[in-house]
Protein backbone atom coordinates (compact mmCIF):
# COMPACT_ATOMS: atom_id res chain seq x y z
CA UNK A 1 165.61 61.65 77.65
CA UNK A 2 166.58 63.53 80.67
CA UNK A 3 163.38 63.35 83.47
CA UNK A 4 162.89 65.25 86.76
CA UNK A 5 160.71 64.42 89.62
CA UNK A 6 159.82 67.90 91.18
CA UNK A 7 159.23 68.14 94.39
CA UNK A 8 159.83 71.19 97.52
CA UNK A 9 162.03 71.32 100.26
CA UNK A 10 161.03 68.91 103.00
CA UNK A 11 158.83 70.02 106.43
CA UNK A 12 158.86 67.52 108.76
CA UNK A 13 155.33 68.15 109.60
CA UNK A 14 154.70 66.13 106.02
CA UNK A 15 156.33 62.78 106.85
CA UNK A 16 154.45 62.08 110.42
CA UNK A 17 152.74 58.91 109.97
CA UNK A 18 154.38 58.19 106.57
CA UNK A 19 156.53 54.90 106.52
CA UNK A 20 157.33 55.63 102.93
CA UNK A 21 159.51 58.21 101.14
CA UNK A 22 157.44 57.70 98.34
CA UNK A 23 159.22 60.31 96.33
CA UNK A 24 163.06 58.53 96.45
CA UNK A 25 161.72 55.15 96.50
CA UNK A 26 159.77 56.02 92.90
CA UNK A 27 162.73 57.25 91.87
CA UNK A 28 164.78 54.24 92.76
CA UNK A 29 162.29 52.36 90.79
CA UNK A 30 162.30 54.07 87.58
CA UNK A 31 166.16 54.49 87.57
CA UNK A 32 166.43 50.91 87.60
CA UNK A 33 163.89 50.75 85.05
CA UNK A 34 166.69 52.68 82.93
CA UNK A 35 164.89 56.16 83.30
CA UNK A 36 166.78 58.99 83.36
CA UNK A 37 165.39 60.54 86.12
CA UNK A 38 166.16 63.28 89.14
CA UNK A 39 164.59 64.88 91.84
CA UNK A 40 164.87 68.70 92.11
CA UNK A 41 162.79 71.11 94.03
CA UNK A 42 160.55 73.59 92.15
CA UNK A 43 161.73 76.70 93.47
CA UNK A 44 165.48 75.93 93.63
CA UNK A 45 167.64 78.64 92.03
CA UNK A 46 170.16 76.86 91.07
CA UNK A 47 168.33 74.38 89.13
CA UNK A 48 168.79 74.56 85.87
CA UNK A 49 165.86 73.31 83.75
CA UNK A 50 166.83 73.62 80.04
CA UNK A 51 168.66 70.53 80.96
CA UNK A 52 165.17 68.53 80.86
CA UNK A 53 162.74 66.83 78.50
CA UNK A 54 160.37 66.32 81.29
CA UNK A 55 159.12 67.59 84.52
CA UNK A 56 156.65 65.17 86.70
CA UNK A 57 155.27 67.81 89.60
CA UNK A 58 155.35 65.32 91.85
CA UNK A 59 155.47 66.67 95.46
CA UNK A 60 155.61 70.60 95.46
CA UNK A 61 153.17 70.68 98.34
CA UNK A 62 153.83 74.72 99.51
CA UNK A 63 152.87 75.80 96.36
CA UNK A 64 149.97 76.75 97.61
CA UNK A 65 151.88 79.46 99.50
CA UNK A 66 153.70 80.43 96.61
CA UNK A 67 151.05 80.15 94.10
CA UNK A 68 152.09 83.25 92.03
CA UNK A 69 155.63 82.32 91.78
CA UNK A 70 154.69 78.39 90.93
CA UNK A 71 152.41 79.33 88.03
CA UNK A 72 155.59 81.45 86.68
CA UNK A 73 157.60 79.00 87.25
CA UNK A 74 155.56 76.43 85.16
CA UNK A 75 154.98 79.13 82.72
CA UNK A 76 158.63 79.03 82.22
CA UNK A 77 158.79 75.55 82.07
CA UNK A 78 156.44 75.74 79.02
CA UNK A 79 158.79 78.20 77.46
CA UNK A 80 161.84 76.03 77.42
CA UNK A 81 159.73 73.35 75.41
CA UNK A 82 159.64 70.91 78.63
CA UNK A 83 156.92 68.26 78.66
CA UNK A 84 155.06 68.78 82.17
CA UNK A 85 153.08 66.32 83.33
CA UNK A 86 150.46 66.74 84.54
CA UNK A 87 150.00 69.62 82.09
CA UNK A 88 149.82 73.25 82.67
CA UNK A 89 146.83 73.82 81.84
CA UNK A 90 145.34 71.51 83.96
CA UNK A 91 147.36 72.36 87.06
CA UNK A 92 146.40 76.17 86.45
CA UNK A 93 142.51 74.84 86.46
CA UNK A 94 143.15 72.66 89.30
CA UNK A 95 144.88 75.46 92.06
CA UNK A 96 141.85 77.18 93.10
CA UNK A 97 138.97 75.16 93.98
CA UNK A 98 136.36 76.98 91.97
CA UNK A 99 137.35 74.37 89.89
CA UNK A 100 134.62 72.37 91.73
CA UNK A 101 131.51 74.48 90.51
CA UNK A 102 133.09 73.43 86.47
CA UNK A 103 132.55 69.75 87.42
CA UNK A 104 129.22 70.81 89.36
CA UNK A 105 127.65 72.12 86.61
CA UNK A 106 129.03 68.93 84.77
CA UNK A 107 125.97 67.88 86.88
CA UNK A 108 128.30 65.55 88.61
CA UNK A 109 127.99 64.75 92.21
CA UNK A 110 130.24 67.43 94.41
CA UNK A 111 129.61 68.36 97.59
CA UNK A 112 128.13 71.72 97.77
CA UNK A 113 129.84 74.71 97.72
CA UNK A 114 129.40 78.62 97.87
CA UNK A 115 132.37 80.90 96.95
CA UNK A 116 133.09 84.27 99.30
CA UNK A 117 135.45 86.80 97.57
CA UNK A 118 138.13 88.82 99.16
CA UNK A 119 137.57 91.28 101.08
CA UNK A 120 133.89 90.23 101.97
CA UNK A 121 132.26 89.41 105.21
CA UNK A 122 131.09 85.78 106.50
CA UNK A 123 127.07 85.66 107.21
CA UNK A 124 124.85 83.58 108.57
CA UNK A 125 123.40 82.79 105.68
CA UNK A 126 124.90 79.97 104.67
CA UNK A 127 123.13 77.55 107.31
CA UNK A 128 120.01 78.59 105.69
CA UNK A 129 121.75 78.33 101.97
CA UNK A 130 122.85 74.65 102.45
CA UNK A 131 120.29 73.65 105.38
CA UNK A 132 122.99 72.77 108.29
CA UNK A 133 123.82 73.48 111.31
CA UNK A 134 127.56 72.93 110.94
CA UNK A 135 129.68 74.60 108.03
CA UNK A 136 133.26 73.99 106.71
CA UNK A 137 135.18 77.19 105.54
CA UNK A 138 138.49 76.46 103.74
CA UNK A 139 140.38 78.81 101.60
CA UNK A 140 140.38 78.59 97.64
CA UNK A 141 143.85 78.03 97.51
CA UNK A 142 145.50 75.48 99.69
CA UNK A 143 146.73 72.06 100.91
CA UNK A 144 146.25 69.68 103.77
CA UNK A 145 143.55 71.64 105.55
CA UNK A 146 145.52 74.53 105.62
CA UNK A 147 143.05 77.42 107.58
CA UNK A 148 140.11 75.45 107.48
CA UNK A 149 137.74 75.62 109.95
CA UNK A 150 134.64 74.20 111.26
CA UNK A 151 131.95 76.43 112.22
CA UNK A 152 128.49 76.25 114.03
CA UNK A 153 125.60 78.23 114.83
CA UNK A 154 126.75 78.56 118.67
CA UNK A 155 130.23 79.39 117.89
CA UNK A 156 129.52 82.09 114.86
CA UNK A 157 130.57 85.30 116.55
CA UNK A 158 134.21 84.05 117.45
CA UNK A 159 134.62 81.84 114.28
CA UNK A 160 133.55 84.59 111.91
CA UNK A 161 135.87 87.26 112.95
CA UNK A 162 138.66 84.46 112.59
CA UNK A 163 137.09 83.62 109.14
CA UNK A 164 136.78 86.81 108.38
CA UNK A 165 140.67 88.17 109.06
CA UNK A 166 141.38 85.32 106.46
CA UNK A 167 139.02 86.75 103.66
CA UNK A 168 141.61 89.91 104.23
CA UNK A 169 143.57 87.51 102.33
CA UNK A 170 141.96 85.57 99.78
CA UNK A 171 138.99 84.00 98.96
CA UNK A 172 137.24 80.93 100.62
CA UNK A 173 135.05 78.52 100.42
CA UNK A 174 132.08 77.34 102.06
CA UNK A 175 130.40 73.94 102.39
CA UNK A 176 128.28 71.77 104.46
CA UNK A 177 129.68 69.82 107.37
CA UNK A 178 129.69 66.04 105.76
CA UNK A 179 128.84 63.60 108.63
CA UNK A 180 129.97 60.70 106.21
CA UNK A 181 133.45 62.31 106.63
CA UNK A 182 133.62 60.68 110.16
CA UNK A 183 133.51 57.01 107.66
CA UNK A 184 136.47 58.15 106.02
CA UNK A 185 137.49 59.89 103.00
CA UNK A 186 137.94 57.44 99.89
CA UNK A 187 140.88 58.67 97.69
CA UNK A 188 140.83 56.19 93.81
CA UNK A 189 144.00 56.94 91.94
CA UNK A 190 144.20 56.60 88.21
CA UNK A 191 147.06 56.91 85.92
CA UNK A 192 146.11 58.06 82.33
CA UNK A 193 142.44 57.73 83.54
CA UNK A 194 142.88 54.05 84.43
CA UNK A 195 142.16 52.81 87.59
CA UNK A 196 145.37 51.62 89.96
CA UNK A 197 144.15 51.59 93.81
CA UNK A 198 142.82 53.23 96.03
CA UNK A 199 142.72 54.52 99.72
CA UNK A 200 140.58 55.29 102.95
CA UNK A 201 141.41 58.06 105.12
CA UNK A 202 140.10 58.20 108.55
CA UNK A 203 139.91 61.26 111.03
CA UNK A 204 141.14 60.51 114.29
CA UNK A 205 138.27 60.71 117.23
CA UNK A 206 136.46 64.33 117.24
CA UNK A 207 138.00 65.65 114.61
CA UNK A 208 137.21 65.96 110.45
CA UNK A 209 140.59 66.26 109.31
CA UNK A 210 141.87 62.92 107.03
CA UNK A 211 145.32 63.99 107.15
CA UNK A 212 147.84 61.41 109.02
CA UNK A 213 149.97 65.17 110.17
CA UNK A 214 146.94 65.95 111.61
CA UNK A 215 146.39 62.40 113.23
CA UNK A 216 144.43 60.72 110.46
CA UNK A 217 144.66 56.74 109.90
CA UNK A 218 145.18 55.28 106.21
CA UNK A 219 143.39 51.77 105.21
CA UNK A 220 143.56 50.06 102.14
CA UNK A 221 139.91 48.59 101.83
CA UNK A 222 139.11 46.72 98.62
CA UNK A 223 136.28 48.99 97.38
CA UNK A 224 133.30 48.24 95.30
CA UNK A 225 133.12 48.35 91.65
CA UNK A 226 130.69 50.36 91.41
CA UNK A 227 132.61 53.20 93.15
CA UNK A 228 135.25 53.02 91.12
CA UNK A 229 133.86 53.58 87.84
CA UNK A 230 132.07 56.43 89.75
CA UNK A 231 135.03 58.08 90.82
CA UNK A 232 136.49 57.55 87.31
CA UNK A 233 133.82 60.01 85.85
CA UNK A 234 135.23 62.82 86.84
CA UNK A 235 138.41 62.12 84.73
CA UNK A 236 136.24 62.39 81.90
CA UNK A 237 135.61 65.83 81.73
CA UNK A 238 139.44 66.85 81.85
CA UNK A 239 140.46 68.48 78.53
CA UNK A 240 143.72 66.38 78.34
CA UNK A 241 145.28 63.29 79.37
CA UNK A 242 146.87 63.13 82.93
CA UNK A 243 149.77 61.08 84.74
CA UNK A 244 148.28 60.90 88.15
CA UNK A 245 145.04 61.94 89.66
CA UNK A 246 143.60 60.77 92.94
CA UNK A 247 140.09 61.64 93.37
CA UNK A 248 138.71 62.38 96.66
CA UNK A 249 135.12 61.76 98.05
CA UNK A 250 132.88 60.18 100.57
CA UNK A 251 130.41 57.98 100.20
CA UNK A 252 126.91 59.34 100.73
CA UNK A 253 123.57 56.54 100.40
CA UNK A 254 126.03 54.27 98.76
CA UNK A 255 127.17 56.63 96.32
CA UNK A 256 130.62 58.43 95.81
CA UNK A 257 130.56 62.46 95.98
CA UNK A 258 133.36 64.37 95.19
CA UNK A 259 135.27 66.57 97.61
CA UNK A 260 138.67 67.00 96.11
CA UNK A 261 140.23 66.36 92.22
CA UNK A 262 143.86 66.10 93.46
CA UNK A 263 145.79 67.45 90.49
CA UNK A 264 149.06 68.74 91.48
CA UNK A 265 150.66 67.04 93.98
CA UNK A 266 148.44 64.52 95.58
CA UNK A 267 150.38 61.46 97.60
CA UNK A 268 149.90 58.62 95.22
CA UNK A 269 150.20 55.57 98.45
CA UNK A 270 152.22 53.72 96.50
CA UNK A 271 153.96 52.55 99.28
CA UNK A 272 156.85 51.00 97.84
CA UNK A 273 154.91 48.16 95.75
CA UNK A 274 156.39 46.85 92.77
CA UNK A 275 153.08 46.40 91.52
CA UNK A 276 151.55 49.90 91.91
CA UNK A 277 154.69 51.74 90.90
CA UNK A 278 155.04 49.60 87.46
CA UNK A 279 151.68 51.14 86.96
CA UNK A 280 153.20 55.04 87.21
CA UNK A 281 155.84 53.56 85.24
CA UNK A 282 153.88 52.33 82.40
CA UNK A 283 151.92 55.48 82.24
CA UNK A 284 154.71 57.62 82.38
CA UNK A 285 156.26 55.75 79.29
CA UNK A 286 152.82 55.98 77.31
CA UNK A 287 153.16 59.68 77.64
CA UNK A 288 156.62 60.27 77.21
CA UNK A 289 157.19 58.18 74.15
């Protein structure tokens, strides 16, 4: 059984404060697990993928920039009769994050959120709609904090008319500035729905962004029980089995909210234990076999 680890062609901007090519060094693993396994890059040309049984989407992290193109692309995959893990379907779901309101009306903690279509104008409103003085705008499609901005009752004239030149575009989101951001963003991965490890992201000083390119430090606290099963909930509700999934929240009165379901290409910190990537292994043979 041939196997490819799909990834995109490296930025630099990705790997500052990563120690880890997580990528080749899961890849090293596996091949001397005896997996037949590869790394391409989704939108190479010259790839040519009848040659595979499988396709792990891995690391593709432009697609958000390319999101017509990727969805073809794993259309295609389909097509050819390639396994593709995580699934279609569930990628598709996962790309755009009105995604969130399915698991909100699961009646599953998620932080609020208000949709504003393309084409429309950013109001005022919204302090009133979620009661805060502070707002987060971030677009429906996209990675890392791509365009996302803060905005405040003081500065609304100048960030509106930059929010709305992006709504030219596409649409956004809108949600409540989350103080309990500044405690860090927890991130529990699961493989096949079963809990491996888990993460803390921590914005640097003044900032809200968890991201180490944008200065962001990474712990590896041993969290509570209780928040694990809790973050483990939200797997439930997904129509199919997955390889990976890192969910994303912050802890508000004790309790784990969601922010993001990380679906597509979500850094798994694996960071190069044996341990943690005999987990992805053992998954990835329960699926494949």
């Amino acid at each position: 059984m041939k196997i490819t680890l799909v990834g995109f062609k490296k930025e630099d901007r990705f790997s500052v404060g990563v120690t880890n090519d997580e990528d080749t060094e899961l890849i090293n693993f596996l091949n001397n697990k005896g997996v037949d396994i590869v790394p391409t890059i989704w939108n190479d040309e010259n790839v040519d993928w009848s040659q595979f049984d499988v396709a792990i989407i891995k690391s593709p992290w432009d697609y958000h920039n390319h999101l017509h193109e990727f969805l073809n692309w794993l259309d295609h995959l389909e097509r050819l009769g390639i396994k593709v893990l995580n699934p279609v379907e569930i990628i598709k779901w996962n790309s755009d994050k009105h995604y969130l309101k399915d698991i909100a009306d699961k009646q599953l903690p998620v932080i609020a959120s208000e949709y504003v279509e393309k084409g429309s104008s950013f109001g005022k409103h919204f302090f009133e709609v979620f009661g805060a003085d502070q707002l987060v705008v971030k677009p429906c499609v996209s990675a890392g904090a791509q365009n996302t901005v803060t905005i405040n009752r003081d500065n609304f004239d100048k960030r509106s008319k930059e929010i709305n030149e992006f709504l030219k575009e596409q649409d956004y989101m809108v949600q409540p500035f989350v103080e309990e951001i500044k405690n860090g963003e927890w991130s529990f991965l699961f493989f096949n729905g079963k809990y491996s490890h888990c993460s803390l992201k921590t914005p640097k000083q003044g900032d809200f962004r968890v991201q180490h390119y944008h200065g962001g430090s990474i712990s590896y606290p041993t969290p509570d029980p209780v928040h694990i099963e809790q973050a483990g909930t939200y797997l439930k509700t997904l129509p199919q089995s997955t390889l990976y999934a890192r969910v994303d929240g912050v802890l508000i009165n004790n309790s784990f909210h969601l922010m993001e379901l990380e679906l597509i290409e979500p850094y798994l910190f694996l960071n190069g234990s044996s341990e943690l990537q005999e987990n992805y292994y053992q998954t990835l043979m329960t699926l494949i076999s």
